[in-house]
Protein backbone atom coordinates (compact mmCIF):
# COMPACT_ATOMS: atom_id res chain seq x y z
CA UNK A 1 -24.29 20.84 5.86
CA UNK A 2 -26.97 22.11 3.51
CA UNK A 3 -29.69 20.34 5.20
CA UNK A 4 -28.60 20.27 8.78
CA UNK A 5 -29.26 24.44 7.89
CA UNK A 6 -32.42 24.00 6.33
CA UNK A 7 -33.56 21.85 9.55
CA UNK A 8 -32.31 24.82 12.03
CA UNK A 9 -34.36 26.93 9.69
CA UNK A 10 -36.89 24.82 9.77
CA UNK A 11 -37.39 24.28 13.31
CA UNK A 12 -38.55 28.52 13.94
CA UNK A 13 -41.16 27.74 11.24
CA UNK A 14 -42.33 24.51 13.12
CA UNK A 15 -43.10 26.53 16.18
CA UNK A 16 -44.67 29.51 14.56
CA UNK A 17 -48.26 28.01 14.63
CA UNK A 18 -48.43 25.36 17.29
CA UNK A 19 -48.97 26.21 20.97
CA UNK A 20 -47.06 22.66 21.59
CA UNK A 21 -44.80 21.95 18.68
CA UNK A 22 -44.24 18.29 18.32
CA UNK A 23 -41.23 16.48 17.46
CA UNK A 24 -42.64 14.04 14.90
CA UNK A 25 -43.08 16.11 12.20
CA UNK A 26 -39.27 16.71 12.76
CA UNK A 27 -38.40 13.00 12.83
CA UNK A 28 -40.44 12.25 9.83
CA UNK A 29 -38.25 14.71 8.25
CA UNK A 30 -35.26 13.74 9.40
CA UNK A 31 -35.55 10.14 8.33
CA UNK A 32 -37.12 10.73 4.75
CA UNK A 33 -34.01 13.41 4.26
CA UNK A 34 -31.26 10.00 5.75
CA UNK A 35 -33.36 7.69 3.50
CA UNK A 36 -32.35 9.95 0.45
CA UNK A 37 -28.80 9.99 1.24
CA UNK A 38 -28.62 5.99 1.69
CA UNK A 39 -30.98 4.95 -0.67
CA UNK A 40 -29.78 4.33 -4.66
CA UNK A 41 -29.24 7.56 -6.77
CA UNK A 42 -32.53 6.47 -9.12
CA UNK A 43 -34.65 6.08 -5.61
CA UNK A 44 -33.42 9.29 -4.22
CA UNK A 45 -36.23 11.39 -4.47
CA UNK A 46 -39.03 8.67 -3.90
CA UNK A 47 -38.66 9.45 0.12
CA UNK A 48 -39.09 13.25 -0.47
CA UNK A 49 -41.88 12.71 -2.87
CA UNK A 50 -43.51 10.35 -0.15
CA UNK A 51 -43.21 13.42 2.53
CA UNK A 52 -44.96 15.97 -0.08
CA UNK A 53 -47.68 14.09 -0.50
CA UNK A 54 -47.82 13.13 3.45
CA UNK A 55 -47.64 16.80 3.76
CA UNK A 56 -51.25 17.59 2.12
CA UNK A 57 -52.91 15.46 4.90
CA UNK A 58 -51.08 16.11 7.66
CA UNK A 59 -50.33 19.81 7.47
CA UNK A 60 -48.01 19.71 10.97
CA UNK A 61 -45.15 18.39 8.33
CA UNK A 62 -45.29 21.55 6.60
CA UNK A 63 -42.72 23.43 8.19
CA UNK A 64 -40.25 20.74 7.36
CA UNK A 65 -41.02 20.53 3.73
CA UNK A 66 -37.59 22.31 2.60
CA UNK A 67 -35.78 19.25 3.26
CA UNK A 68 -38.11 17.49 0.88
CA UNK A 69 -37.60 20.60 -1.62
CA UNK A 70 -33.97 20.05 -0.99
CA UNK A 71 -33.58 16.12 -2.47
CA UNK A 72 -36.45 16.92 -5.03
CA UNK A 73 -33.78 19.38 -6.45
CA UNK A 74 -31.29 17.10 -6.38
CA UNK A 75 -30.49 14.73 -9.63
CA UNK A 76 -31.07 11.52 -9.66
CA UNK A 77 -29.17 8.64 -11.66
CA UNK A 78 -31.99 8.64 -14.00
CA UNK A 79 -31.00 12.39 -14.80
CA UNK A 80 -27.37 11.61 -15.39
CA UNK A 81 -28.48 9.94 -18.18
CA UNK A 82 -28.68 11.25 -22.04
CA UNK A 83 -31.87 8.76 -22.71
CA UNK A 84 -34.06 9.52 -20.20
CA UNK A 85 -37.03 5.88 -20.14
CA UNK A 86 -40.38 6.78 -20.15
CA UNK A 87 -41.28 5.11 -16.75
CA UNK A 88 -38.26 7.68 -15.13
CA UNK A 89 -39.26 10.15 -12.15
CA UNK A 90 -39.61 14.04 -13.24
CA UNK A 91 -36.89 16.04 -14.20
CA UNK A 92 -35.24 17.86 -10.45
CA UNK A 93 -37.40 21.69 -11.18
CA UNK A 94 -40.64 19.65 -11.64
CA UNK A 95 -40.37 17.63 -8.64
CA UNK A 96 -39.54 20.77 -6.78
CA UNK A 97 -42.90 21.87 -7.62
CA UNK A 98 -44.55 19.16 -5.87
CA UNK A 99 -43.85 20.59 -2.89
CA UNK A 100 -46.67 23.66 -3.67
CA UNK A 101 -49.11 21.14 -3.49
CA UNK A 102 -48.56 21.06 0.44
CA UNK A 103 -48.49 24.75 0.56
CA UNK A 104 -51.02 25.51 -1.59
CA UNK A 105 -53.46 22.96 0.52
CA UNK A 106 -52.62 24.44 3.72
CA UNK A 107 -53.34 28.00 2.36
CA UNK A 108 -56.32 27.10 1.26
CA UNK A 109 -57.58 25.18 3.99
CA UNK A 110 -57.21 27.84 6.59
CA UNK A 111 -55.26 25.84 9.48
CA UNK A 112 -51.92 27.10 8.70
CA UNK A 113 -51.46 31.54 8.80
CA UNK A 114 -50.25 32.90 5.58
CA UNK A 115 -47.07 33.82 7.06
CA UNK A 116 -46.10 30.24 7.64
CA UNK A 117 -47.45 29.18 3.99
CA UNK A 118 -45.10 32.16 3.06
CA UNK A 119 -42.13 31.29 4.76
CA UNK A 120 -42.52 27.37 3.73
CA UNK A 121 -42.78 28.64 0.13
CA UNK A 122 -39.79 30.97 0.72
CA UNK A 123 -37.70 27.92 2.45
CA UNK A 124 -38.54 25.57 -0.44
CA UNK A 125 -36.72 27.41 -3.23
CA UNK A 126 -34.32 28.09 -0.98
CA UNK A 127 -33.55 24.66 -0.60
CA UNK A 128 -33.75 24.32 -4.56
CA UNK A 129 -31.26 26.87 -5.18
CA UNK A 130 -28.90 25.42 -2.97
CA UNK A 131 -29.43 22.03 -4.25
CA UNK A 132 -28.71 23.40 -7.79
CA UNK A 133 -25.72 24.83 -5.91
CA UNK A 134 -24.52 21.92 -4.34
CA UNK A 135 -24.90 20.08 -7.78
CA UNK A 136 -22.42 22.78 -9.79
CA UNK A 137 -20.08 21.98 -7.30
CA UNK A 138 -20.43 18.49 -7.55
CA UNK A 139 -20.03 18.32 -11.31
CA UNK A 140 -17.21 20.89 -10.77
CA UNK A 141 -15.38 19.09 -8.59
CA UNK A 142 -16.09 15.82 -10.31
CA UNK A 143 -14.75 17.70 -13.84
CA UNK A 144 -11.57 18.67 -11.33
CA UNK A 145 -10.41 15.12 -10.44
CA UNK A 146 -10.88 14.34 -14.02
CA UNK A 147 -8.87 16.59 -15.05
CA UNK A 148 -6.25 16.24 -12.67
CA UNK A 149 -6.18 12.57 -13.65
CA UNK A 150 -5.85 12.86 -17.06
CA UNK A 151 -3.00 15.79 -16.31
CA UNK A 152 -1.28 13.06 -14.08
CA UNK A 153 -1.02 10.35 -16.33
CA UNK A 154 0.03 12.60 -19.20
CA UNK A 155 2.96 13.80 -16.28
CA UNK A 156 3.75 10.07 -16.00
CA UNK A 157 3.64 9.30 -19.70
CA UNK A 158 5.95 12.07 -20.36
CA UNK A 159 8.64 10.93 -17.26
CA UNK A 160 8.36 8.02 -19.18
CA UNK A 161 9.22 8.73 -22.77
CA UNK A 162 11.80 10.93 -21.05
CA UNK A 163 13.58 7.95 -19.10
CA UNK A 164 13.27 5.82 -22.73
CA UNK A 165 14.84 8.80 -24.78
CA UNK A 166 17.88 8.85 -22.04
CA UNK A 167 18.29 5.77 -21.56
CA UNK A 168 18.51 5.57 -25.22
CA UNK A 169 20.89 8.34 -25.21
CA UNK A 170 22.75 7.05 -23.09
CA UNK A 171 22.27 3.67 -25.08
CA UNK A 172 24.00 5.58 -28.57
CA UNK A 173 26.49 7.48 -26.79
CA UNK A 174 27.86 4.37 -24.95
CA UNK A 175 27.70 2.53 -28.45
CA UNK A 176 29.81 5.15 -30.29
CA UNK A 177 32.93 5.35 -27.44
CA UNK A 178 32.66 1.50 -28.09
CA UNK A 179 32.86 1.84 -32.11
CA UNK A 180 35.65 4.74 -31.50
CA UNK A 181 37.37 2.78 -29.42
CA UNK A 182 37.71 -0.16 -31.51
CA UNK A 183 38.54 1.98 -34.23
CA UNK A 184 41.60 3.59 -32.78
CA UNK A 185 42.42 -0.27 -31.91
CA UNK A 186 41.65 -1.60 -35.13
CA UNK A 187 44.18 1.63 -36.50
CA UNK A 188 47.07 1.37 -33.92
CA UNK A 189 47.20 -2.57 -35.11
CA UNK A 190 47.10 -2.05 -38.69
CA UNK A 191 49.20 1.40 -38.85
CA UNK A 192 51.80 1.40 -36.29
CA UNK A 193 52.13 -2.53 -35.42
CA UNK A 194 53.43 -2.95 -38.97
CA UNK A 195 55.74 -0.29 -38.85
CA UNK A 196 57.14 -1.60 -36.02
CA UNK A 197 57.11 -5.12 -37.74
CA UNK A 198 58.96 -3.77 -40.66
CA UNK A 199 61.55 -1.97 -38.46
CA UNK A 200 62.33 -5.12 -36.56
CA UNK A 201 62.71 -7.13 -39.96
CA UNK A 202 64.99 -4.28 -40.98
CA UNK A 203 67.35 -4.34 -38.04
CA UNK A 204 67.68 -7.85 -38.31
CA UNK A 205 68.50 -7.35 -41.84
CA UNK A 206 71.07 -4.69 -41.06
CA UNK A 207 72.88 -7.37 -38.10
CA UNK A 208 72.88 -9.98 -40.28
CA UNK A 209 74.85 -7.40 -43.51
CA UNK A 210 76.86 -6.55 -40.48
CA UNK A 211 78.35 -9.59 -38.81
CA UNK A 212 81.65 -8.67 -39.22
CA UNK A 213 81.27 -5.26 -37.60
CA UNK A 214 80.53 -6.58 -33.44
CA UNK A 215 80.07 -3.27 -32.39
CA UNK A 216 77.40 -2.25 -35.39
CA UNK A 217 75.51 -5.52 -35.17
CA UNK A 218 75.47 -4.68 -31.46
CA UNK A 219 74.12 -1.70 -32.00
CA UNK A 220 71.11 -3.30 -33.94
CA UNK A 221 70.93 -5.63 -31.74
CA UNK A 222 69.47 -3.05 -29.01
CA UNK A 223 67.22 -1.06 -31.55
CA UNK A 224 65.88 -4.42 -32.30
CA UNK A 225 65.04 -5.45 -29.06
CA UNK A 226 63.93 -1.69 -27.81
CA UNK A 227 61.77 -2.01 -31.13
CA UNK A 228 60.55 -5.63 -29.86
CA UNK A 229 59.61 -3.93 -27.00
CA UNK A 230 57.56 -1.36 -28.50
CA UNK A 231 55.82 -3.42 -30.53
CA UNK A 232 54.32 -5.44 -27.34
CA UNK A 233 53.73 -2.07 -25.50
CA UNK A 234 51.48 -1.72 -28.85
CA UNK A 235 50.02 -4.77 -28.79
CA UNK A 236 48.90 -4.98 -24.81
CA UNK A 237 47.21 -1.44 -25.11
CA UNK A 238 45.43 -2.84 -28.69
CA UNK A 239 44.17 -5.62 -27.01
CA UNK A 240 43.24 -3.39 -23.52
CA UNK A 241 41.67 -0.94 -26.18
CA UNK A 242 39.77 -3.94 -27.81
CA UNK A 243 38.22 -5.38 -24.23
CA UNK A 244 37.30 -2.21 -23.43
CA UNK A 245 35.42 -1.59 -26.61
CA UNK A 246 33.31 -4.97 -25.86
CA UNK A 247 29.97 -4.23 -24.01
CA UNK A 248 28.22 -7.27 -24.19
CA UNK A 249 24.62 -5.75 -23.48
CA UNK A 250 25.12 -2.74 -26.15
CA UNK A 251 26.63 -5.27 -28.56
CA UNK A 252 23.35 -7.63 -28.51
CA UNK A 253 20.86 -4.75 -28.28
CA UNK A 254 22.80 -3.83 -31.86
CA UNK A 255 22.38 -7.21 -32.90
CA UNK A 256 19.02 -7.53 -32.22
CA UNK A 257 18.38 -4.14 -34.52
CA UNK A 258 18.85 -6.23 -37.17
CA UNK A 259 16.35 -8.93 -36.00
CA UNK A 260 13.72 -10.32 -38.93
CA UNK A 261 10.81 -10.07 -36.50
CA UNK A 262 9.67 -8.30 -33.60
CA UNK A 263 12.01 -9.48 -30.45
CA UNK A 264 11.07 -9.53 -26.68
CA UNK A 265 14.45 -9.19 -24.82
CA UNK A 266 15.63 -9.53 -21.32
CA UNK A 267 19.40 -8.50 -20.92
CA UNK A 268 20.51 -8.24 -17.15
CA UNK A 269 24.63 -8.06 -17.58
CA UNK A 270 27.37 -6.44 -15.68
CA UNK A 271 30.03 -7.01 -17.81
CA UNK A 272 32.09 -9.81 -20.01
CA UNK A 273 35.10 -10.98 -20.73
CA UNK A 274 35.85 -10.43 -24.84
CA UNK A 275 35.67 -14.12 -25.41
CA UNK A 276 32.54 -14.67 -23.53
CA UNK A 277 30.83 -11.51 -25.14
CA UNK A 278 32.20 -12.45 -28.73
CA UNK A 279 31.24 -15.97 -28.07
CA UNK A 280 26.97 -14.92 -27.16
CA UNK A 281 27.12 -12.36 -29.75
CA UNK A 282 27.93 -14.58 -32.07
CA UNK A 283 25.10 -17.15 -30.98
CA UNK A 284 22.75 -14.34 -31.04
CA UNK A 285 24.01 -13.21 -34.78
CA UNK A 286 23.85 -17.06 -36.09
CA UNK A 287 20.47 -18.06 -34.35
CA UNK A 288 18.62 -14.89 -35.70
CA UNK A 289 20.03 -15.59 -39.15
CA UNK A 290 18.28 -19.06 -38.36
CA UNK A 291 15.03 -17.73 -37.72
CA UNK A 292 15.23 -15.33 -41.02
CA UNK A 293 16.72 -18.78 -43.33
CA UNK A 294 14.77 -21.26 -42.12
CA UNK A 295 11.15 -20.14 -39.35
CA UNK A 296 8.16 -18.23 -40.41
CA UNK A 297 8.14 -16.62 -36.93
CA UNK A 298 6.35 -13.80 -35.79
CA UNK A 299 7.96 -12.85 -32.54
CA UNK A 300 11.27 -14.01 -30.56
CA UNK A 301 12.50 -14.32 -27.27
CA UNK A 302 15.43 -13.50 -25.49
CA UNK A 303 16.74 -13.52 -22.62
CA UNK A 304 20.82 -13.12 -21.23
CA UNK A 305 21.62 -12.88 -17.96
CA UNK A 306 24.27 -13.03 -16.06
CA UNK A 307 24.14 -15.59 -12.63
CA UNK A 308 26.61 -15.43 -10.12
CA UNK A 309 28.33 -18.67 -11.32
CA UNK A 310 27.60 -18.65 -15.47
CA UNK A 311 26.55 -16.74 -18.25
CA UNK A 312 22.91 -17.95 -19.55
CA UNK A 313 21.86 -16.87 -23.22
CA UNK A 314 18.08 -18.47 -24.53
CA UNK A 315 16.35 -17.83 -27.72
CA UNK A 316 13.40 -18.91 -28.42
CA UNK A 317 10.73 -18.09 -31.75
CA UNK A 318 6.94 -19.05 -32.55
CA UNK A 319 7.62 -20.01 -35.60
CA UNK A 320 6.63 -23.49 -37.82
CA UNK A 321 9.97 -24.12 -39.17
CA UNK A 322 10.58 -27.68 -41.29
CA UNK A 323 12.98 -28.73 -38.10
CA UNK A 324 10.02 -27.95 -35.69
CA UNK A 325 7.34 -29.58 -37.46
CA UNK A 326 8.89 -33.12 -36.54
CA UNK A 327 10.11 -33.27 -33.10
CA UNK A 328 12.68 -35.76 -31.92
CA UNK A 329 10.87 -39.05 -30.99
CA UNK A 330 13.47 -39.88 -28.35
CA UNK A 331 17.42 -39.84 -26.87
CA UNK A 332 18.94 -41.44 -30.01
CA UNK A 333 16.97 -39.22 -32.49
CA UNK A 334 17.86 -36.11 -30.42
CA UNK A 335 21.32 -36.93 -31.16
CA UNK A 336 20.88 -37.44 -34.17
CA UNK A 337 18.74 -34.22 -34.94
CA UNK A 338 21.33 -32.30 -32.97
CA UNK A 339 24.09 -33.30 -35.50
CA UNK A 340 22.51 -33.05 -38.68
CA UNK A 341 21.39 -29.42 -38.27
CA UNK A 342 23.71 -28.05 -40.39
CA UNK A 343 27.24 -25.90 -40.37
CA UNK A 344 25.51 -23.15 -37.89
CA UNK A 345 24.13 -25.02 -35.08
CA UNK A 346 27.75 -26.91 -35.12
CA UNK A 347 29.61 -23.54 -34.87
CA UNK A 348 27.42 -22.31 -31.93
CA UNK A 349 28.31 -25.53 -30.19
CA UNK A 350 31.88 -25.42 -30.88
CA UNK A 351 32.14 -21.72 -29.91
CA UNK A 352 30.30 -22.75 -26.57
CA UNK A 353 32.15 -25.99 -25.98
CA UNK A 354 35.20 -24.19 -26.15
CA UNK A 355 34.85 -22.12 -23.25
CA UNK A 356 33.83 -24.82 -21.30
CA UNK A 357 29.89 -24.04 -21.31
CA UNK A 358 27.03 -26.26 -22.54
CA UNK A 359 25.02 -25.43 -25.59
CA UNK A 360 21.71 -27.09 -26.63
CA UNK A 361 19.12 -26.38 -29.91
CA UNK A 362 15.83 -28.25 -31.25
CA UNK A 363 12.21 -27.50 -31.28
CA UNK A 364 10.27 -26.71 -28.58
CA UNK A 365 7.51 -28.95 -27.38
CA UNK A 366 4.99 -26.01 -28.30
CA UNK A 367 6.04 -24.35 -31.39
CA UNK A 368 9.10 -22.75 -32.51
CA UNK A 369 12.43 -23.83 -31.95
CA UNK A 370 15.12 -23.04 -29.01
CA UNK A 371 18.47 -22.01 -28.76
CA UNK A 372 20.42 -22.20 -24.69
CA UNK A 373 23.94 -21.82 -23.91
CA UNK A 374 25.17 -21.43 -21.01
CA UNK A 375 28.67 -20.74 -20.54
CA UNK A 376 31.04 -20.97 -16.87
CA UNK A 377 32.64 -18.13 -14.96
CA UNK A 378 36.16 -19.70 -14.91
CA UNK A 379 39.66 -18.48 -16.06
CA UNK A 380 39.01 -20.42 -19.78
CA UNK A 381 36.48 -17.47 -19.87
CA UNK A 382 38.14 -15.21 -18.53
């Protein structure tokens, strides 16, 4: 826009002093201003300065030497920079000055009035200022998107923290109805379960010191079995109490607090049966004790998730335990290895086994060594 105005200023000046203005001193103009808006940032003013110095010969480009003004005034990628090289073009105001040369030539030579040479001069720092112009707002707008980008990602890194701290919430309050609720369990069983056990004992104390009286022992008879059938009211809501206090994904993110490295986890489950979850957790509790006995490992891996058909649990360390350092050399020595790993791979296995899954542990072909169970969805699990 700047120089589409400086041409239709311009263009008055062109026809000031020639009976038959010509169009080629317009043209030239027009294609050394393009050439500075295509051409790199560090050749930007080289068209410009090419038209200045045209202009001292042929003084018909004169009237169109604002638009060289204009991209003289303009940085170029040279000026952007804090060390300026020696062999760099002039700073913007001193190549703006090249275009008095021109001016001051025509003046002096006597084919162009004063009032032109005037006006020309007049145009020129015209086009300078608003080159300077055009520049603030350039840098302005430039220090405007940067700032709007480093607003936005500070926006996103606080949604951010802000999902982590409520998931996390959410995480510690869903952790605490679990621990309450197994509390209260743990309570009912141990506080009212044996008073009810001790009140049974006693009424069949009482029926037995009573034989001889049919209608007393009777009446034991009933408290015992109205007592009998309290105590299994008691015992179905401990045990509903104790399912519901199992959440298998907050359970292993608490086990994995107590992790002896750094752990990489990927939990994707619904929800559990108690034996199931007691069954992984339990895994998860026995191989990380493992890796803190027996690995020098850095990092671990896990990963539980829950398939339409089966529960899959994996853990896997970097470490260069004594077990990983001499790999099973084929079938018979995989057996073997797999058997003579001690009391806690053997539980695992058992716990796994025994709800019909398939368990599996040695070192990976890598480094570290690898723990996978995988465990049915079938009524033994459920």
């Amino acid at each position: 826009m700047d120089k589409l105005a400086l041409v239709l200023c311009c263009m008055p000046l062109a026809a000031l002093d020639a009976e038959a203005p010509s169009v080629v001193p317009l043209l030239v103009a027009v294609i050394a201003a393009c050439l500075g808006e295509v051409v790199p940032p560090r050749r930007r003013a080289w068209p410009s300065i090419a038209y200045a110095v045209a202009a001292v010969f042929a003084q018909a480009l004169l009237p169109f030497l604002p638009l060289a003004a204009y991209d003289l005034a303009r940085p170029s990628g040279h000026d952007a920079s804090a060390a300026e090289p020696a062999r760099s073009l002039p700073r913007p105001a001193a190549r703006a000055l090249m275009c008095a040369a021109p001016i001051a030539a025509a003046a002096t030579g006597g084919s162009t009035s004063p009032l032109a040479c005037g006006l020309s001069a007049g145009l020129c720092l015209a086009a300078a200022l608003m080159a300077a112009r055009t520049r603030d707002v350039e840098v302005q707008r430039s220090a405007n998107h940067r700032q709007r980008d480093a607003l936005r990602e500070q926006a996103l890194s606080l949604a951010e923290k802000n999902r982590d701290l409520m998931d996390r919430q959410d995480y510690q309050v869903r952790v605490a109805v679990l621990e309450e609720r197994s509390r209260i369990a743990r309570s009912i069983h141990d506080n009212v379960g044996h008073l009810l056990t001790r009140s049974i004992l006693q009424t069949q104390a009482q029926q037995v010191l009573h034989a001889e009286e049919p209608d007393t022992c009777e009446a034991f008879s009933q408290i015992g079995a109205t007592l009998n059938e309290a105590l299994d009211t008691v015992r179905a809501s401990v045990h509903d109490l104790h399912d519901d206090s199992i959440d298998l994904a907050a359970q292993m993110r608490a086990t994995l607090e107590g992790a002896p490295c750094p752990v990489s986890s990927t939990i994707q489950v619904e929800a559990a049966p108690a034996a199931v979850a007691n069954c992984l957790v339990a895994v998860t509790r026995e191989a990380l004790s493992n890796v803190a006995r027996h690995s020098d490992a850095s990092r671990i891996e896990l990963s539980l998730v829950e398939h339409p058909g089966f529960w899959r649990l994996s853990i896997a360390d970097n470490g260069s335990s004594e077990r990983a350092a001499t790999p099973p050399a084929s079938a018979g020595d995989a057996a073997a290895f797999a058997t003579s790993t001690g009391l806690g791979l053997t539980s695992m296995e058992e716990r796994v086994r025994a709800l019909g899954g398939t368990f599996s542990a040695g070192p990976r072909p890598s480094e570290g060594f690898a723990v996978f169970a995988s465990i049915p969805k079938d009524n033994r699990s459920g």
